[in-house]
N, C-alpha and C. Protein backbone atom coordinates (compact mmCIF):
# COMPACT_ATOMS: atom_id res chain seq x y z
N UNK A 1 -7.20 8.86 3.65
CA UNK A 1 -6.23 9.68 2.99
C UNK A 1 -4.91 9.59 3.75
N UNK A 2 -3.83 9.00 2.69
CA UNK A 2 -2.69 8.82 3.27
C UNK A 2 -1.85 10.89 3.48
N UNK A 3 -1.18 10.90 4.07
CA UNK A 3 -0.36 12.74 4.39
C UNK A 3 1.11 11.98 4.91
N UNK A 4 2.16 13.16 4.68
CA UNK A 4 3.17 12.74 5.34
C UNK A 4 3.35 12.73 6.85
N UNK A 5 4.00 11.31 7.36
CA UNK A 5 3.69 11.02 8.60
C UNK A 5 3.06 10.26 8.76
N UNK A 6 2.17 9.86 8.28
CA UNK A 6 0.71 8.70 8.59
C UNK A 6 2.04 7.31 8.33
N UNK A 7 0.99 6.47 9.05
CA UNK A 7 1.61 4.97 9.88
C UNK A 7 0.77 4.13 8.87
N UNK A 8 1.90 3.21 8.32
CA UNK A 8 0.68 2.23 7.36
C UNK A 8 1.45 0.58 7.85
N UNK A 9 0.20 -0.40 7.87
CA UNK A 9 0.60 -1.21 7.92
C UNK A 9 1.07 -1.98 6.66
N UNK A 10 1.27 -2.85 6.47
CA UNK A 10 1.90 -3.43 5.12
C UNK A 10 0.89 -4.94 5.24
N UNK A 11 0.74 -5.05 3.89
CA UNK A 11 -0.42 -6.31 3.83
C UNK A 11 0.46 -7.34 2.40
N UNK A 12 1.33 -7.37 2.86
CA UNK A 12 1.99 -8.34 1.98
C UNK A 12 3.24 -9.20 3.15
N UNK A 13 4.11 -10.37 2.58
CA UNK A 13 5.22 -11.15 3.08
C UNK A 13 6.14 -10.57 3.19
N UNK A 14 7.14 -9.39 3.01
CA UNK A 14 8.26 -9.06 2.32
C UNK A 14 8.69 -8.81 3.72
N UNK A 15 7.82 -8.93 5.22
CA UNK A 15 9.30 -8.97 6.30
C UNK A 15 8.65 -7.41 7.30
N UNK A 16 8.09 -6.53 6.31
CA UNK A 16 8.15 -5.12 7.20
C UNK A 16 6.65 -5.40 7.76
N UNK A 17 6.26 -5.07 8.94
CA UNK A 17 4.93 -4.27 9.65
C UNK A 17 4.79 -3.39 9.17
N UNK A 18 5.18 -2.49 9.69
CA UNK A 18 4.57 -0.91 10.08
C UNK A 18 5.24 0.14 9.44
N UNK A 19 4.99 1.24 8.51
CA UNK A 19 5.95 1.64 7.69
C UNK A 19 5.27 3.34 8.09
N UNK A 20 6.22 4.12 7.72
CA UNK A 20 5.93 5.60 7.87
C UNK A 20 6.06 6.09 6.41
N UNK A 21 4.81 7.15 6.13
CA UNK A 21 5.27 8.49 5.12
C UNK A 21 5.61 8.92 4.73
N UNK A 22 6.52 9.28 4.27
CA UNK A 22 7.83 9.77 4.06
C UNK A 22 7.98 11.26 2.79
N UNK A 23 6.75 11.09 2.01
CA UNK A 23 6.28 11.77 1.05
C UNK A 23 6.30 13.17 1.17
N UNK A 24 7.42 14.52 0.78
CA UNK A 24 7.75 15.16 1.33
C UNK A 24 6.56 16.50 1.05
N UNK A 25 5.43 16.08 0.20
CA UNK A 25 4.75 17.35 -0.23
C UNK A 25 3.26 17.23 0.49
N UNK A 26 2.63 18.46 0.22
CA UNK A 26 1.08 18.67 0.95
C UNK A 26 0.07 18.19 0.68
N UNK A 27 0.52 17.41 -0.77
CA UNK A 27 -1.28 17.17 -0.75
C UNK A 27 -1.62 15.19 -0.22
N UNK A 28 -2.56 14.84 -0.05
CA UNK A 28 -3.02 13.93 0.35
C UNK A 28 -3.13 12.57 -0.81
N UNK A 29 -2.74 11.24 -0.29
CA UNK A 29 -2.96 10.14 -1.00
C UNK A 29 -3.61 9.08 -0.70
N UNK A 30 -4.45 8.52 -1.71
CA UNK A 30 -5.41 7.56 -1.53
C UNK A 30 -4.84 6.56 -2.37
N UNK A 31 -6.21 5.29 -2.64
CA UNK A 31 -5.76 4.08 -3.13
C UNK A 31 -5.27 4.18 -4.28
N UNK A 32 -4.44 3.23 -4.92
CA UNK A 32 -3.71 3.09 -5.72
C UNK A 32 -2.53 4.16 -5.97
N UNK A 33 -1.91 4.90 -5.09
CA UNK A 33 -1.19 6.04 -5.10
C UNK A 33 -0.04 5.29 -4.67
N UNK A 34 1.33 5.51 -5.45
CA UNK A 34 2.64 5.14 -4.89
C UNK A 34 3.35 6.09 -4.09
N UNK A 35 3.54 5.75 -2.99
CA UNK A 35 4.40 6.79 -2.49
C UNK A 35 5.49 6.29 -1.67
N UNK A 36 6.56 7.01 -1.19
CA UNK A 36 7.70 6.79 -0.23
C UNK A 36 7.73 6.51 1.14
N UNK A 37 7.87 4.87 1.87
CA UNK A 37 7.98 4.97 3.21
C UNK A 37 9.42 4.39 3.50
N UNK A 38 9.24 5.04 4.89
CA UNK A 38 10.43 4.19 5.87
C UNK A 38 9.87 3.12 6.52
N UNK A 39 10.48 2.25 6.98
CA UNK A 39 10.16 0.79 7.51
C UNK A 39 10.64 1.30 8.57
N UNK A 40 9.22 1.08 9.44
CA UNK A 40 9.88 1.57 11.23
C UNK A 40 9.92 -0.48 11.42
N UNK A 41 9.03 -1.24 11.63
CA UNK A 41 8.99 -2.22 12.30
C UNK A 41 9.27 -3.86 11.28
N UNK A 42 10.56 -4.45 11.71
CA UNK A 42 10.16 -5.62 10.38
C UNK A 42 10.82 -6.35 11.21
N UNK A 43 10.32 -7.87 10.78
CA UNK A 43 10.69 -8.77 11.03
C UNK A 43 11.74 -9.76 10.00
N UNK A 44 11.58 -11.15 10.22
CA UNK A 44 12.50 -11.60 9.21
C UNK A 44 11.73 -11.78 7.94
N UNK A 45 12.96 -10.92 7.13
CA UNK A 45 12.35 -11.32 5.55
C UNK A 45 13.55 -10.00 4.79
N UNK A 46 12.93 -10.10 3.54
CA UNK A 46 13.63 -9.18 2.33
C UNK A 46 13.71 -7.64 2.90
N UNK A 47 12.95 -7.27 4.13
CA UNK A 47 13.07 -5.72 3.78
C UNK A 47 13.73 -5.36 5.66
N UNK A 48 15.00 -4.78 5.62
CA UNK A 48 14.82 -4.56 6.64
C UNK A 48 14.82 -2.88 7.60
N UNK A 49 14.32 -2.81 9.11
CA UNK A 49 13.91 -1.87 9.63
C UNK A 49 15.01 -0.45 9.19
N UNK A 50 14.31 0.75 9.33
CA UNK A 50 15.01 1.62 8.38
C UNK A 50 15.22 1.64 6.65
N UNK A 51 15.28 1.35 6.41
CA UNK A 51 15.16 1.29 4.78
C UNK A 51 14.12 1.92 4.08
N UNK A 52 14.46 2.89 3.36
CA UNK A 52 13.46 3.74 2.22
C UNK A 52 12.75 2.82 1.18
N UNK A 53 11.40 2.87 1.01
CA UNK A 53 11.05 2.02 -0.09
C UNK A 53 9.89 2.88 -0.70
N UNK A 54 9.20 1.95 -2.06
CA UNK A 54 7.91 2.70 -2.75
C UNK A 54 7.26 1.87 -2.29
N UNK A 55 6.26 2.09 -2.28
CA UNK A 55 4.87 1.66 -1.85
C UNK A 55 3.70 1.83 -2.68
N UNK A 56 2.48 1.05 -2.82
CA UNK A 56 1.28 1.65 -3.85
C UNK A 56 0.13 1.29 -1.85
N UNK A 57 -0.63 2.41 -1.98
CA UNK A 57 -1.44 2.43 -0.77
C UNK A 57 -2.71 1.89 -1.36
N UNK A 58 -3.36 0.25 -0.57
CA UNK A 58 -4.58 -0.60 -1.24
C UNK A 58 -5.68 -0.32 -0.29
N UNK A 59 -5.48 -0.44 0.98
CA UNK A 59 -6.64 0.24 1.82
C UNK A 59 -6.46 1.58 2.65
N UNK A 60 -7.81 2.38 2.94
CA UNK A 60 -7.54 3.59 3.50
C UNK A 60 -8.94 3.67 4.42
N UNK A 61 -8.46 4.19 5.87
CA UNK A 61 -9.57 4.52 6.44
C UNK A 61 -10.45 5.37 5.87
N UNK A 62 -10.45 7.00 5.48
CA UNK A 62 -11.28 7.68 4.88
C UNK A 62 -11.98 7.30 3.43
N UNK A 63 -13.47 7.24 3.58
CA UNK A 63 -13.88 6.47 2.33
C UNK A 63 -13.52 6.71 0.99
N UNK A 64 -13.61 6.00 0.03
CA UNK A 64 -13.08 6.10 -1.58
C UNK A 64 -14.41 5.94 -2.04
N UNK A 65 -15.00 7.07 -2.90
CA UNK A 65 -16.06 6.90 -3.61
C UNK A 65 -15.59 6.36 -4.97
N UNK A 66 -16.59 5.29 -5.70
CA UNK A 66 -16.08 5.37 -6.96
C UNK A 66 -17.41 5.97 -8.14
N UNK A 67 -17.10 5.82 -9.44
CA UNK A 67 -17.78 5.96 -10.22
C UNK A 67 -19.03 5.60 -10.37
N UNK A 68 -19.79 4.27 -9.66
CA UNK A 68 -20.89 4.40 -9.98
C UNK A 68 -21.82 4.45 -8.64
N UNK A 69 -20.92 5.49 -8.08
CA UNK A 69 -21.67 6.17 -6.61
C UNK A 69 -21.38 5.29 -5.12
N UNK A 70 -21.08 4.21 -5.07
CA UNK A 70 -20.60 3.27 -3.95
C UNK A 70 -19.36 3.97 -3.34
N UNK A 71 -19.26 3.49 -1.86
CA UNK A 71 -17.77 3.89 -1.30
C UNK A 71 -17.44 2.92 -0.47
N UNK A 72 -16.49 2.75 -0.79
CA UNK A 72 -15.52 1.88 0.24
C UNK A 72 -14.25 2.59 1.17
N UNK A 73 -14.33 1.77 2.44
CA UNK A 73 -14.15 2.35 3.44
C UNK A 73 -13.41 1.22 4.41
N UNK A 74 -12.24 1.02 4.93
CA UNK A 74 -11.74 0.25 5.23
C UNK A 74 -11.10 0.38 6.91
N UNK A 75 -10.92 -0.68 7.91
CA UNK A 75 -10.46 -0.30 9.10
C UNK A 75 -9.55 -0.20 9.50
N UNK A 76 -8.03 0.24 8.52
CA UNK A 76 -6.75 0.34 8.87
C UNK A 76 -6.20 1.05 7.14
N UNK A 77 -5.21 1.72 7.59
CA UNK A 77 -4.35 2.01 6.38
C UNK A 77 -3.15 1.12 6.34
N UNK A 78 -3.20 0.70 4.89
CA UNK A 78 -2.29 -0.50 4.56
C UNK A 78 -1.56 -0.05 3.30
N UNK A 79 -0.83 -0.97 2.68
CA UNK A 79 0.17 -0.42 1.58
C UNK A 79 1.02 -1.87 1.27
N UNK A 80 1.08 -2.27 0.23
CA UNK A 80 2.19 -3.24 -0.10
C UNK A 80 3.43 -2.35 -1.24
N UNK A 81 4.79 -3.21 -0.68
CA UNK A 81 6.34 -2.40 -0.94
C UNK A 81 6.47 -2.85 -2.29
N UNK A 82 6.96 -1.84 -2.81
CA UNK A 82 7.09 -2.64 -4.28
C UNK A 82 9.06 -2.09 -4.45
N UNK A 83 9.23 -3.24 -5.56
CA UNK A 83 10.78 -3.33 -5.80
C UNK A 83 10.77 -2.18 -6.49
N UNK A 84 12.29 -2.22 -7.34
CA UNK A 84 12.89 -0.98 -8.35
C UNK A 84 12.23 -1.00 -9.35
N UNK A 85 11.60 -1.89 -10.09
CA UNK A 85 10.61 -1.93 -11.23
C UNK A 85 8.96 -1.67 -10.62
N UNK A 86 9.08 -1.65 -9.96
CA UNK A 86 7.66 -1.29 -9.83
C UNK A 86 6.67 -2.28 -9.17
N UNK A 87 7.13 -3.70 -8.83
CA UNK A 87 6.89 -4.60 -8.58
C UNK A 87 7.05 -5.32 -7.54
N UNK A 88 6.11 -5.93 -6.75
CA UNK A 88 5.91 -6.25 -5.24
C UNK A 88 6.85 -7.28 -4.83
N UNK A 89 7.31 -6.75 -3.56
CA UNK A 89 8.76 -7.38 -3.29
C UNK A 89 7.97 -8.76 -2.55
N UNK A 90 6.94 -8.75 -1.79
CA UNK A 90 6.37 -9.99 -1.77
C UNK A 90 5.75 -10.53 -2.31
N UNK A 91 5.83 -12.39 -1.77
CA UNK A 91 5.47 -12.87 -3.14
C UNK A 91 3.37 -13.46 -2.55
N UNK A 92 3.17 -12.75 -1.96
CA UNK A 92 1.58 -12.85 -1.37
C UNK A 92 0.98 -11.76 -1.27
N UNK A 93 -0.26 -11.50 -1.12
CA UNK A 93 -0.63 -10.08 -0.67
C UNK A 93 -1.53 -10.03 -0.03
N UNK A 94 -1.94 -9.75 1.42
CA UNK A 94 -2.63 -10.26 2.51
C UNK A 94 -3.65 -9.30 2.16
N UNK A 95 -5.05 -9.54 2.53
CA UNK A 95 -5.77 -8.43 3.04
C UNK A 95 -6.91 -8.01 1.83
N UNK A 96 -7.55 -6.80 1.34
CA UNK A 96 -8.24 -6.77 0.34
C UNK A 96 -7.38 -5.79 -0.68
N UNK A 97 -7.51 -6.25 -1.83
CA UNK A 97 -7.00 -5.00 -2.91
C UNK A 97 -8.27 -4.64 -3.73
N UNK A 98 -8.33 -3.45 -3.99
CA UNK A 98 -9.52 -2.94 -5.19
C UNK A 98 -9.14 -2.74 -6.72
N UNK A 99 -10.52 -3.30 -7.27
CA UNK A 99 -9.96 -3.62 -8.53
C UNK A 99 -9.68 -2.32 -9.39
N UNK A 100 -9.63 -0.85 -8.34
CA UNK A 100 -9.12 0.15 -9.06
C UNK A 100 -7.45 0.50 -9.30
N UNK A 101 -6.79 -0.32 -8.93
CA UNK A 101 -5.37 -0.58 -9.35
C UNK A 101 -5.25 -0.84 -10.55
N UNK A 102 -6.08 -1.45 -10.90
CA UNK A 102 -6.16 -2.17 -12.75
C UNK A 102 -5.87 -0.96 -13.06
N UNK A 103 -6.65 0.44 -13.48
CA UNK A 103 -6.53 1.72 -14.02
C UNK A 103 -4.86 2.06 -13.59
N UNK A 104 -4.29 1.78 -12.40
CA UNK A 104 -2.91 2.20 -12.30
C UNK A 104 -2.18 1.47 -12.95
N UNK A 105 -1.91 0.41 -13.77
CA UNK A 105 -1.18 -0.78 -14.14
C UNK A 105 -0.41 -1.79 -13.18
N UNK A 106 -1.25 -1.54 -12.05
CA UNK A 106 -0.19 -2.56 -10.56
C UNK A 106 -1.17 -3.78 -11.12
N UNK A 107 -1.33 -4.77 -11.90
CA UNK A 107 -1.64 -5.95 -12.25
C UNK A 107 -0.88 -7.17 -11.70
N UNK A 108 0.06 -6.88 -11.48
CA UNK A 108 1.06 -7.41 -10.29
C UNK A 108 0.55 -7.73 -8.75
N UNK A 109 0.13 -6.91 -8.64
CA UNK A 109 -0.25 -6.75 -7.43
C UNK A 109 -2.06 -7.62 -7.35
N UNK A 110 -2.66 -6.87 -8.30
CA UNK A 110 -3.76 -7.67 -8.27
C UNK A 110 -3.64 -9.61 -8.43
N UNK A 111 -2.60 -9.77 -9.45
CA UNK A 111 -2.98 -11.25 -9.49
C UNK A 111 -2.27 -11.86 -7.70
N UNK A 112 -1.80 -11.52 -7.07
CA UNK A 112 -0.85 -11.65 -6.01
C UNK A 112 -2.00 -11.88 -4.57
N UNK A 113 -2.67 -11.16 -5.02
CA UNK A 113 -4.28 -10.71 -3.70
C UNK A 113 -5.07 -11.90 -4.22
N UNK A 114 -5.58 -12.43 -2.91
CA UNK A 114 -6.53 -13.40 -2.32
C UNK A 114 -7.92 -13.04 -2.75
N UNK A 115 -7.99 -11.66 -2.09
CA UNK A 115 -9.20 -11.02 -2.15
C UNK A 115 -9.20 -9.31 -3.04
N UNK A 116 -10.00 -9.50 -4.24
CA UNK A 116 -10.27 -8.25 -4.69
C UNK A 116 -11.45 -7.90 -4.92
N UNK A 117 -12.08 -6.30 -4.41
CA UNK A 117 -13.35 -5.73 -4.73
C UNK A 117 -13.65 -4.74 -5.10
């Protein structure tokens, strides 16, 4: 469960590491949830350090149960940046995405991932 404040890494090309929270209300976010970070750490590429962006969050340490009773459970919180349309500013997407994004319409994002489960 992503909260404001929590540290996410970024699992796409677009340049940033390590991004912060930024999400100014109380309740808690999990996968497929867009929310607001700052880019604490980036390297070279499209996004740079400081800069406000959206985000959709693909892995989360605390487990995600789904519908037909399974949970998945992952060893880092991650997040890929998405542009002004809604759409991932990189053009790769490292890491695992779940195919419960489909239900959000980030299809973008899914064809972009290596690995989906």
């Amino acid at each position: 469960m992503i909260g404001s404040g929590s540290t996410l890494q970024v699992s796409d090309n677009s340049g940033a590491k390590i991004v912060q929270c930024i999400q100014p209300s109380g309740k808690s976010y999990t996968i497929g949830d867009v929310i607001t970070v700052a880019v604490k750490t980036a390297g070279k590429g499209k996004v740079a350090a400081g800069s406000v962006q959206k985000a959709v969050v693909v892995e989360t340490k605390k487990e995600f149960k789904r519908k037909d009773g399974s949970q998945l459970r992952f060893d880092r919180n991650s997040c890929v940046l998405l542009g002004t349309k809604g759409l991932p500013i990189g053009s790769r997407v490292l890491g695992f995405v779940t195919h419960e994004l489909r239900a959000r319409q980030m299809m973008k994002v899914l064809s972009l991932a290596a690995r989906v489960l």
